[in-house]
C-alpha atoms as a PDB file:
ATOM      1  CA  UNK A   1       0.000   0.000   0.000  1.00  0.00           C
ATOM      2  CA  UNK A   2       2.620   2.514   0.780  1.00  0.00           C
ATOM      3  CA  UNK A   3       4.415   1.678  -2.325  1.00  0.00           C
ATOM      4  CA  UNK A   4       1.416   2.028  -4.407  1.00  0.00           C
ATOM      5  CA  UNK A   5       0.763   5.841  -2.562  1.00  0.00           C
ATOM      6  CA  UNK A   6       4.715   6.095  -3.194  1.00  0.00           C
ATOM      7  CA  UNK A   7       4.077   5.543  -7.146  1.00  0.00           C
ATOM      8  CA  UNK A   8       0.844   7.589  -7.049  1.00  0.00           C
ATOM      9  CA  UNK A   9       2.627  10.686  -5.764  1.00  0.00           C
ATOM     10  CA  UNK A  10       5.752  10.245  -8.014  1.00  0.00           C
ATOM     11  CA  UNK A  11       3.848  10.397 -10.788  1.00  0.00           C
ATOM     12  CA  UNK A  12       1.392  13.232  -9.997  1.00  0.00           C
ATOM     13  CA  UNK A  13       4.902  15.327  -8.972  1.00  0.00           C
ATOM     14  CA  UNK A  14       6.010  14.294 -12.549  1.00  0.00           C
ATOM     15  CA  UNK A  15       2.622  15.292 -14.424  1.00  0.00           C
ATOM     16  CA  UNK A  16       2.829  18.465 -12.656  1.00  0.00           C
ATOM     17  CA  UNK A  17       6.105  19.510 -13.085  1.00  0.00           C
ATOM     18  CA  UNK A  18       5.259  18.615 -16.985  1.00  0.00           C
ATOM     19  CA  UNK A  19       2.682  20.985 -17.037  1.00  0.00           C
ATOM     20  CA  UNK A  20       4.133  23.887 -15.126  1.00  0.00           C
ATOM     21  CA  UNK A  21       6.930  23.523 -17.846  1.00  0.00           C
ATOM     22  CA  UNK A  22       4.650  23.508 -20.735  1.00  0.00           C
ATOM     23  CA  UNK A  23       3.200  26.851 -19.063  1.00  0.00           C
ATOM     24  CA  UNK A  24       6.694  28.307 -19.127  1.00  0.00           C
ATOM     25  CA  UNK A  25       7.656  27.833 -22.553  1.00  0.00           C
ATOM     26  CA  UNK A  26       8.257  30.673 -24.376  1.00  0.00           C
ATOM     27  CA  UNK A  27       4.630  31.639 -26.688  1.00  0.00           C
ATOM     28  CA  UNK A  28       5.222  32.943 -30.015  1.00  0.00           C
ATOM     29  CA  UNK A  29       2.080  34.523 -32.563  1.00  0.00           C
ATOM     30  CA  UNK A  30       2.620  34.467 -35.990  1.00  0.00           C
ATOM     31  CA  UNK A  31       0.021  36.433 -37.660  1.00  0.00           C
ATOM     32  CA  UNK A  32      -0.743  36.076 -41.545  1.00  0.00           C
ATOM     33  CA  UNK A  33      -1.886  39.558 -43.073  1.00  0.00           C
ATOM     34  CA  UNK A  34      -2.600  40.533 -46.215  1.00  0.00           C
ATOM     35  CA  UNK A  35      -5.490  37.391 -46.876  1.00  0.00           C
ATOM     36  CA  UNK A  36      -8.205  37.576 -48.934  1.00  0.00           C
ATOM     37  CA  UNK A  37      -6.943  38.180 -52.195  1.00  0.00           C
ATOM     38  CA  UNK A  38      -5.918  34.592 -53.539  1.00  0.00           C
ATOM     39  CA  UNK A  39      -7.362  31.265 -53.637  1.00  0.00           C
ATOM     40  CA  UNK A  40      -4.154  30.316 -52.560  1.00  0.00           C
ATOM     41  CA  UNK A  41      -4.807  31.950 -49.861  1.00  0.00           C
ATOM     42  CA  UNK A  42      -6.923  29.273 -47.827  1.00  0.00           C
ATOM     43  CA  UNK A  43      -4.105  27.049 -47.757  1.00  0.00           C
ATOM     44  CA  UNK A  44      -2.588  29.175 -45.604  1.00  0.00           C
ATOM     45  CA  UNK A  45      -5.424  28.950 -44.080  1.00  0.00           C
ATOM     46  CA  UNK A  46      -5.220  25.793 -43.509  1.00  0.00           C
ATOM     47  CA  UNK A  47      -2.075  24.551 -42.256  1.00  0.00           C
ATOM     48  CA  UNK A  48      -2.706  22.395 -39.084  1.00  0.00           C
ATOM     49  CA  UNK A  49      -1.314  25.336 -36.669  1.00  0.00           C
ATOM     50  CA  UNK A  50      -2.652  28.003 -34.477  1.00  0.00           C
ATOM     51  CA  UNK A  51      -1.767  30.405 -36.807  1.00  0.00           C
ATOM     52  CA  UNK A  52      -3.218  34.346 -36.308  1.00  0.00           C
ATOM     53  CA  UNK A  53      -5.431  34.688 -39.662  1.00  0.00           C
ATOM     54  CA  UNK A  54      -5.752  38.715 -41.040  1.00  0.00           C
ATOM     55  CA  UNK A  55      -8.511  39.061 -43.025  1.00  0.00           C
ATOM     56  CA  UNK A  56      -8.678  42.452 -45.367  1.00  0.00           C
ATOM     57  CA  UNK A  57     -12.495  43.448 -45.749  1.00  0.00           C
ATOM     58  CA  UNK A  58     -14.305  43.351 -49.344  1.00  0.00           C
ATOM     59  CA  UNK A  59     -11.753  40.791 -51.192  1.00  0.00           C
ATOM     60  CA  UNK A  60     -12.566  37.821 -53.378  1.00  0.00           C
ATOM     61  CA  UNK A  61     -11.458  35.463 -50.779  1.00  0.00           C
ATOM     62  CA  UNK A  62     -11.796  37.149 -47.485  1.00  0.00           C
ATOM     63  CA  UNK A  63     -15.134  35.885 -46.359  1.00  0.00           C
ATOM     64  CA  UNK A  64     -14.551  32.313 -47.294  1.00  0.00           C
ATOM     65  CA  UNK A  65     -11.027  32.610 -45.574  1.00  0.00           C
ATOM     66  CA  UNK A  66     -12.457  34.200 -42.042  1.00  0.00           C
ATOM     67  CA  UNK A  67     -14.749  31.344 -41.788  1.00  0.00           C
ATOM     68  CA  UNK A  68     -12.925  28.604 -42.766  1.00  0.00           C
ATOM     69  CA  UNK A  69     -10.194  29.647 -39.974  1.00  0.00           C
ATOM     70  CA  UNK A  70     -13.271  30.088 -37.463  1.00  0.00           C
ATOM     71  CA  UNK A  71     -13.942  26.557 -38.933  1.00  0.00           C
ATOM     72  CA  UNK A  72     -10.539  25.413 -37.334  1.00  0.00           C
ATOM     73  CA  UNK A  73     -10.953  27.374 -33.637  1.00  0.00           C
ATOM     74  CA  UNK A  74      -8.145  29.913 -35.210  1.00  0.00           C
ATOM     75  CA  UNK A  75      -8.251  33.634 -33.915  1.00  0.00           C
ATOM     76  CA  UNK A  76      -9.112  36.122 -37.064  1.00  0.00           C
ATOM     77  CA  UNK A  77      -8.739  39.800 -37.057  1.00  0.00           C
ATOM     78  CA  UNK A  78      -9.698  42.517 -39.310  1.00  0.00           C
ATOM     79  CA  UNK A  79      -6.524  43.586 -41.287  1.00  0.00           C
ATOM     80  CA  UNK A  80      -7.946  47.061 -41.889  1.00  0.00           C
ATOM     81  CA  UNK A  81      -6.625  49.613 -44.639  1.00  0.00           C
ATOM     82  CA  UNK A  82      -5.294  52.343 -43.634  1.00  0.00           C
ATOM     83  CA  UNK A  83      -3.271  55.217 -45.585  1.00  0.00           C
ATOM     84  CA  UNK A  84       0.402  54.851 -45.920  1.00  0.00           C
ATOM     85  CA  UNK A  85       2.852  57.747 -45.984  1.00  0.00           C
ATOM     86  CA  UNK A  86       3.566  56.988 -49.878  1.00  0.00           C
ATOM     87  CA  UNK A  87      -0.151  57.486 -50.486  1.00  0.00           C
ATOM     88  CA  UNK A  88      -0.011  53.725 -51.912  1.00  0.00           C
ATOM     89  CA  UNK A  89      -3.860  52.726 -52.798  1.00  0.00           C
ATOM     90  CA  UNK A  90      -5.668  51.251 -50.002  1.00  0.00           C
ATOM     91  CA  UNK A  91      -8.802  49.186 -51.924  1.00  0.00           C
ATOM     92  CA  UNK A  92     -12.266  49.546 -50.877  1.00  0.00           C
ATOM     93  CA  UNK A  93     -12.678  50.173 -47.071  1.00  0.00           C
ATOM     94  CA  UNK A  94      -9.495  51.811 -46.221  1.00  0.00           C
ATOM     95  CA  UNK A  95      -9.023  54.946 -43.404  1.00  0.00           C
ATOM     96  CA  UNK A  96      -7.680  57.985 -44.584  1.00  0.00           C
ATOM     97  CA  UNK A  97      -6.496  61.256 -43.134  1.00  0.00           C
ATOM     98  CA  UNK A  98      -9.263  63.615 -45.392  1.00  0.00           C
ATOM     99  CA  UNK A  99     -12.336  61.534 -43.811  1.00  0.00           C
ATOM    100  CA  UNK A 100     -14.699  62.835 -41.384  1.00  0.00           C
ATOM    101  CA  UNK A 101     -15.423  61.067 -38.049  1.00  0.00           C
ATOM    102  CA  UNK A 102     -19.052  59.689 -38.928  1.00  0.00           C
ATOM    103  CA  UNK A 103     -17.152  58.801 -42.725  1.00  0.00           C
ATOM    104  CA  UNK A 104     -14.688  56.855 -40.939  1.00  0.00           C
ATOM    105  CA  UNK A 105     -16.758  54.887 -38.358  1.00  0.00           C
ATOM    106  CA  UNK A 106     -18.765  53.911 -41.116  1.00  0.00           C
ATOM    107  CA  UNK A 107     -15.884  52.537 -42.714  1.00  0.00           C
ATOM    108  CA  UNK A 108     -15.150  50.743 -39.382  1.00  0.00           C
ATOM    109  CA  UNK A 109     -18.362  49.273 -39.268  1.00  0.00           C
ATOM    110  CA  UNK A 110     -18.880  47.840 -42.852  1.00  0.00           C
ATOM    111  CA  UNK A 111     -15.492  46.281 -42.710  1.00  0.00           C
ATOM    112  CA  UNK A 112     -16.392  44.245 -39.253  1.00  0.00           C
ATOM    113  CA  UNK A 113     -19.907  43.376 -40.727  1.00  0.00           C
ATOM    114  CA  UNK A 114     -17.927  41.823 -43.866  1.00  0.00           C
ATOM    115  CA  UNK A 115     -15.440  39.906 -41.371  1.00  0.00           C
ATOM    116  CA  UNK A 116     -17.522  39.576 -38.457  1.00  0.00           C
ATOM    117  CA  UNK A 117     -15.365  36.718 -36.935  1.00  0.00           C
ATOM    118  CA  UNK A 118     -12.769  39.713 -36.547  1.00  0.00           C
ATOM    119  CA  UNK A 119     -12.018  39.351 -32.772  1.00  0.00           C
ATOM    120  CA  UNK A 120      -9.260  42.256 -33.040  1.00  0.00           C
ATOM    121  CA  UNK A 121      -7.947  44.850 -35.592  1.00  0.00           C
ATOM    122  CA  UNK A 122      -4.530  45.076 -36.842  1.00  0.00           C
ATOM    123  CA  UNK A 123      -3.588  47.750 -39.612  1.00  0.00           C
ATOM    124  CA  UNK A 124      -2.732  47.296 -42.943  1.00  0.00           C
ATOM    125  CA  UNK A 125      -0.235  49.558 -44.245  1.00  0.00           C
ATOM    126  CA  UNK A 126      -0.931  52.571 -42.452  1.00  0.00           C
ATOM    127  CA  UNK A 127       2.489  54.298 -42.115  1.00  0.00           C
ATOM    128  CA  UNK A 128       0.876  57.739 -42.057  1.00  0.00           C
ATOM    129  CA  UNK A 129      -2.669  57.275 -40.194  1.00  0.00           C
ATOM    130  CA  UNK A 130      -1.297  55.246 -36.925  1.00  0.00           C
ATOM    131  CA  UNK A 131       0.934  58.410 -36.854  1.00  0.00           C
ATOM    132  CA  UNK A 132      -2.184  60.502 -36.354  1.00  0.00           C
ATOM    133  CA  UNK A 133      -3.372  61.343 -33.145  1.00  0.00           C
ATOM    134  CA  UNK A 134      -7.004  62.157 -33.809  1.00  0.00           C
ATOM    135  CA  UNK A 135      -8.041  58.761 -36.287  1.00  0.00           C
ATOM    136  CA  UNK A 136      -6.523  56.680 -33.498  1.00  0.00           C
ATOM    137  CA  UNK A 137      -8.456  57.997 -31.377  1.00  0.00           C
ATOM    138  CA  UNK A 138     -11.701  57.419 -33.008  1.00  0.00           C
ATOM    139  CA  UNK A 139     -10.005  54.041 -34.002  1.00  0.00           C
ATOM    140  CA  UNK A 140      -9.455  53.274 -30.077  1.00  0.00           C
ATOM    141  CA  UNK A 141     -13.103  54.955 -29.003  1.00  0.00           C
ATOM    142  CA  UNK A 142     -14.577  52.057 -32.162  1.00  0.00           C
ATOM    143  CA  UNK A 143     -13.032  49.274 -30.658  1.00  0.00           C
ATOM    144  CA  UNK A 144     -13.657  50.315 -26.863  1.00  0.00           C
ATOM    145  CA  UNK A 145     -17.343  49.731 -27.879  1.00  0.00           C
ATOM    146  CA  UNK A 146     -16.918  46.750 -29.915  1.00  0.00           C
ATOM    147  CA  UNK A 147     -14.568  44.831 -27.033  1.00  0.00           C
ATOM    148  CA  UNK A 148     -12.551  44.184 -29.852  1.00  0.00           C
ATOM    149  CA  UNK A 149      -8.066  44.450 -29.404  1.00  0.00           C
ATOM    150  CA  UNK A 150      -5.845  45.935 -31.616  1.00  0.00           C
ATOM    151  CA  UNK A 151      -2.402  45.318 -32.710  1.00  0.00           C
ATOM    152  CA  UNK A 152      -0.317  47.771 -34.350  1.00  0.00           C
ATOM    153  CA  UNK A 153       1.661  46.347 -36.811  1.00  0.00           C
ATOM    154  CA  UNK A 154       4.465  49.025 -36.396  1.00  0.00           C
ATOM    155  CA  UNK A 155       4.655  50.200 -40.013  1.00  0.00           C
ATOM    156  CA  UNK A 156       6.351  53.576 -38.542  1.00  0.00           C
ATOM    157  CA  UNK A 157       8.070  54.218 -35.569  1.00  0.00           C
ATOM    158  CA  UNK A 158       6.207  57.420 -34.868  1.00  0.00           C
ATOM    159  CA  UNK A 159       3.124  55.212 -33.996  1.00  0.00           C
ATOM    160  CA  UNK A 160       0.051  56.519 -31.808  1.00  0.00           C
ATOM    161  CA  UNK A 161      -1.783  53.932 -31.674  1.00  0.00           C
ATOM    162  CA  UNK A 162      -0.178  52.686 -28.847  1.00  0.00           C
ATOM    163  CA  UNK A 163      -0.640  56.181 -26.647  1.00  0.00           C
ATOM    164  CA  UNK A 164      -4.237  56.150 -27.859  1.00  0.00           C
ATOM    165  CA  UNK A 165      -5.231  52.551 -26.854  1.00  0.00           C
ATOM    166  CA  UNK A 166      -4.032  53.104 -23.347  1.00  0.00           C
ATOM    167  CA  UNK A 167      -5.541  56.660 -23.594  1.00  0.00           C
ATOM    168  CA  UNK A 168      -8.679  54.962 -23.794  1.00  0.00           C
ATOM    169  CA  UNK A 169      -8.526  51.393 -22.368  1.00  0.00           C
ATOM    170  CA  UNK A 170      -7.989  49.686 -25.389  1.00  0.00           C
ATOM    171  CA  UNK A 171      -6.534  46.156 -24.906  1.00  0.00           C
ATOM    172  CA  UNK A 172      -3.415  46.294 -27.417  1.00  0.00           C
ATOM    173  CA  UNK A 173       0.026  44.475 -28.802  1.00  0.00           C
ATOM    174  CA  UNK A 174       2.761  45.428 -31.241  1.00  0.00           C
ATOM    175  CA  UNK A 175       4.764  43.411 -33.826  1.00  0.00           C
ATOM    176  CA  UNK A 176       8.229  41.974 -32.963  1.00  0.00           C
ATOM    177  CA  UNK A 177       9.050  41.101 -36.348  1.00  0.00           C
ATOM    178  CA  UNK A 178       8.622  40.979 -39.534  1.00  0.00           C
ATOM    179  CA  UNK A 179       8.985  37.599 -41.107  1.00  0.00           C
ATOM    180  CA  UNK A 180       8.999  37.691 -44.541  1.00  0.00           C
ATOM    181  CA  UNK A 181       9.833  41.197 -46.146  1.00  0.00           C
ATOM    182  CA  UNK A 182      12.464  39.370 -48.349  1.00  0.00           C
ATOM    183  CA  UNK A 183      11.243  35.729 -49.056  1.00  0.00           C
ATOM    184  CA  UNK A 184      14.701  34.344 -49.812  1.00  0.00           C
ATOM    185  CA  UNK A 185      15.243  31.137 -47.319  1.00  0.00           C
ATOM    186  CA  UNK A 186      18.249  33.005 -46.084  1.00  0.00           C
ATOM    187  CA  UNK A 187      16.292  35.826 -44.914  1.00  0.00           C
ATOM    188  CA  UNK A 188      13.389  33.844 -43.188  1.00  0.00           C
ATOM    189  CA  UNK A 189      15.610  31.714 -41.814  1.00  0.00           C
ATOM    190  CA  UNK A 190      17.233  34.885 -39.782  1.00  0.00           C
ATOM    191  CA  UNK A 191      13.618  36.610 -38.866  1.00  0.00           C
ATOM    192  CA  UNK A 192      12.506  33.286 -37.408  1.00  0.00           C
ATOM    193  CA  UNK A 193      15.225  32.935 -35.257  1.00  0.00           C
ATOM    194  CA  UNK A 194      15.246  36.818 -34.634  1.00  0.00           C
ATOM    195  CA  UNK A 195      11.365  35.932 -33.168  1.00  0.00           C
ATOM    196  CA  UNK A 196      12.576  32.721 -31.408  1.00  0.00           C
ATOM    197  CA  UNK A 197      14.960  34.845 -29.065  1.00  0.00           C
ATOM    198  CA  UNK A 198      12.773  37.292 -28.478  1.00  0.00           C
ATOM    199  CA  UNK A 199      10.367  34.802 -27.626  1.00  0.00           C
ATOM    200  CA  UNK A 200      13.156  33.041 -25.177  1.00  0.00           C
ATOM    201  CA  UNK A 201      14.159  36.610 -23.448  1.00  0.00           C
ATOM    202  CA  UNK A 202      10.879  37.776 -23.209  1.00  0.00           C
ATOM    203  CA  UNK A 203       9.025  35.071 -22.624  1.00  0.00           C
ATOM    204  CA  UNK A 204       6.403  36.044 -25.710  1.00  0.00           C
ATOM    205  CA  UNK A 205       7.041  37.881 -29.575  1.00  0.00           C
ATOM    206  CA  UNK A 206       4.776  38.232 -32.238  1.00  0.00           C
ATOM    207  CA  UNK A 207       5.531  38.049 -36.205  1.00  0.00           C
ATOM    208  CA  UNK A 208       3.567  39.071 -38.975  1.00  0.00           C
ATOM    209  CA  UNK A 209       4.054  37.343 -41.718  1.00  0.00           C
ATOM    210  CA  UNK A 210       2.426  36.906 -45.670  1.00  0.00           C
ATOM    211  CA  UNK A 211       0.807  34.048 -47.818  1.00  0.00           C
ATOM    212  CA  UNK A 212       3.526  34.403 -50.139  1.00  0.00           C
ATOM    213  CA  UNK A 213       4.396  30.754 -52.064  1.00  0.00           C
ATOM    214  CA  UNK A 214       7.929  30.247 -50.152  1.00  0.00           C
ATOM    215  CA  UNK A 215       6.277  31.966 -46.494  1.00  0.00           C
ATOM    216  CA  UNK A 216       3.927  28.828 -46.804  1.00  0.00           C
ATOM    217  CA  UNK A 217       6.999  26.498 -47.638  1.00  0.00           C
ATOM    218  CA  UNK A 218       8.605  27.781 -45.225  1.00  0.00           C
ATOM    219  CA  UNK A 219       6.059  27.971 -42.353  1.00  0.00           C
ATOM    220  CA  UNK A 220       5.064  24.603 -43.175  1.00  0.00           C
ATOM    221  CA  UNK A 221       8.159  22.880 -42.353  1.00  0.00           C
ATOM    222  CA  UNK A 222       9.490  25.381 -39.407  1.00  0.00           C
ATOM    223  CA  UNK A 223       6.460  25.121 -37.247  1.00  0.00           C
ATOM    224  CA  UNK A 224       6.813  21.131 -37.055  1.00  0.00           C
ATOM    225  CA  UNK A 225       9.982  21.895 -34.820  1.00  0.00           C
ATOM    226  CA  UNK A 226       9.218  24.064 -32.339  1.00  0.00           C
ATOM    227  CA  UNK A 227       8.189  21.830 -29.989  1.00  0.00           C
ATOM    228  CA  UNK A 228      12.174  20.363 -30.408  1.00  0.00           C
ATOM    229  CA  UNK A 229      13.056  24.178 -30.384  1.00  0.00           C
ATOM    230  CA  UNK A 230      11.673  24.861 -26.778  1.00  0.00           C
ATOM    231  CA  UNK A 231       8.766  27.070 -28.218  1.00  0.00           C
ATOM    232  CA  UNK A 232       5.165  27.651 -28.265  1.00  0.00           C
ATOM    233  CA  UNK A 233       2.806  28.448 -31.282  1.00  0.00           C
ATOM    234  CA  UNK A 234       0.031  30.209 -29.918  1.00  0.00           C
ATOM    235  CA  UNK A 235      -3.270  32.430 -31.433  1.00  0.00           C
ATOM    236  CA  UNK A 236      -2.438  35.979 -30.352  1.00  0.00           C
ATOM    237  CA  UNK A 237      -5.672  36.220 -28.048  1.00  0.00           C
ATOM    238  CA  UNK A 238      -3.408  33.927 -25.778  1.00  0.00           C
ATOM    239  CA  UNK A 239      -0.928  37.132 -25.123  1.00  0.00           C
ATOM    240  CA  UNK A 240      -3.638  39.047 -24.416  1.00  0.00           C
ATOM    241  CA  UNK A 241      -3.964  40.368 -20.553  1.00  0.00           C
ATOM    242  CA  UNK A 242      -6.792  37.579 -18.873  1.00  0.00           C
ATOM    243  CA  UNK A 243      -9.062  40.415 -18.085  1.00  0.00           C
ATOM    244  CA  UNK A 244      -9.553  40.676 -21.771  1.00  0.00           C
ATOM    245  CA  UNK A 245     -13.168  39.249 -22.739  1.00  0.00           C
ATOM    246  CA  UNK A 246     -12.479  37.920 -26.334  1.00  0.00           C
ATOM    247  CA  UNK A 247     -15.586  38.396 -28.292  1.00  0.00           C
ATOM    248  CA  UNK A 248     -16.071  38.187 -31.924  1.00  0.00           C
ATOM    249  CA  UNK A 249     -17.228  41.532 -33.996  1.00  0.00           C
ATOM    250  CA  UNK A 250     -20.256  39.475 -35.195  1.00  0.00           C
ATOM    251  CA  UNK A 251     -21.981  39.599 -31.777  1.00  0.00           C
ATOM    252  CA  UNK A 252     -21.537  43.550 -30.503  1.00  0.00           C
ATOM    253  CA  UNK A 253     -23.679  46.297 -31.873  1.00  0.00           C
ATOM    254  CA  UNK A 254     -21.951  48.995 -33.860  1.00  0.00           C
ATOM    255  CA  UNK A 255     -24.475  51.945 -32.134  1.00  0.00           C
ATOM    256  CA  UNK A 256     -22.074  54.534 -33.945  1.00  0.00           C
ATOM    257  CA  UNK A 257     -24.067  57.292 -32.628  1.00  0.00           C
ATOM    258  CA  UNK A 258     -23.365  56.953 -29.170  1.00  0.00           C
ATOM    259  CA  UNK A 259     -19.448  57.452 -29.418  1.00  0.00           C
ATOM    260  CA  UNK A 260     -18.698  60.923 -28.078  1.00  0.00           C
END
């Protein structure tokens, strides 16, 4: 009997020291903008890991996308337009600098009801508008209301979105790294292991990356090894403070008029 309560102990010691270590690995997000565009597209989609899915609004392939990642219990966000310093064209739906407040809420709000999986917003381009104090903080009053996070994609040091969020209680995260700006193997190879140690000395780092042909190839072997590397894969709502409520755009009400 007392070697049976022996074994039983040993082994629930064991179990938990497993777990507490698998608590303690270092989390990495790897969040795939830019999708809705290609067919190709949803087989980025698709690969069998908890990969971060950006959807832009009012593309071929951006509905079919959102849901077949809500489909696989993956996080999707709103990869929302917004102007770049170069004036680059934004598509239907993006944010720019000339719009009025009511103009650019409305934008806001057809751009969730097209993705309305969107649990969080991250910006697409944007280099000039996240440097803007006042569309951040209509951005940051829109998603206060909506429960929804954001995370600024950095596209400019001079960001505001950051000062905004917090300026209005905004639950919110910024990129680490970005993955795949050159696609040669060479380069990928150096951004993933850029993310890995910040993931190791920080304990968490996020990455955007693209559904580019060789990002795919690449992702598609790399993420098989992390568990050899030490590393977590994890959606991005797992980095979020617990106090966050996750919620899905689909089930708030816009109520635009009642934003100050």
């Amino acid at each position: 009997m007392r070697l049976l309560y022996f074994v039983l102990i040993c082994g629930w010691l064991c179990l938990s020291a497993s777990l507490q270590a698998n608590q303690q690995l270092p989390k990495i997000a790897i969040i795939i903008d830019d999708i809705g565009y290609q067919r190709s597209d949803l087989d980025m989609v698709a690969l069998p890991y908890p990969l971060t899915i950006a959807v832009l609004p009012f593309t071929p392939y951006g509905q079919r996308s959102a849901q077949l990642a809500f489909s696989q219990r993956k996080d999707v966000m709103l990869h929302m337009p917004m102007q770049a310093s170069n004036n680059k064209a934004l598509g239907r739906g993006g944010l720019t600098q000339d719009m009025s407040r009511a103009e650019f809420l409305q934008e806001l709000d057809a751009a969730l009801s097209d993705i309305p999986y969107a649990i969080g917003v991250n910006n697409h381009m944007g280099s000039l508008l996240t440097e803007l104090d006042r569309p951040m903080a209509w951005l940051m009053q829109y998603l206060k209301q909506r429960q929804l996070f954001f995370v600024d994609s950095l596209t400019t040091v001079q960001s505001r979105a950051r000062y905004q969020a917090q300026r209005h209680g905004v639950t919110n995260l910024s990129r680490h790294v970005f993955l795949d700006n050159d696609v040669s193997e060479q380069a990928l190879e150096q951004q993933f292991d850029l993310l890995l140690r910040i993931a190791k000395r920080h304990q968490q780092a996020i990455a955007i990356a693209h559904p580019y042909p060789e990002t795919y190839a690449f992702l598609k072997q790399r993420l098989a090894e992390l568990p050899e590397l030490g590393v977590e894969l994890v959606p991005v709502s797992t980095l979020l403070p617990k106090e966050h409520q996750v919620i899905a755009a689909g089930f708030t009400a816009p109520a635009i008029a009642t934003l100050e």
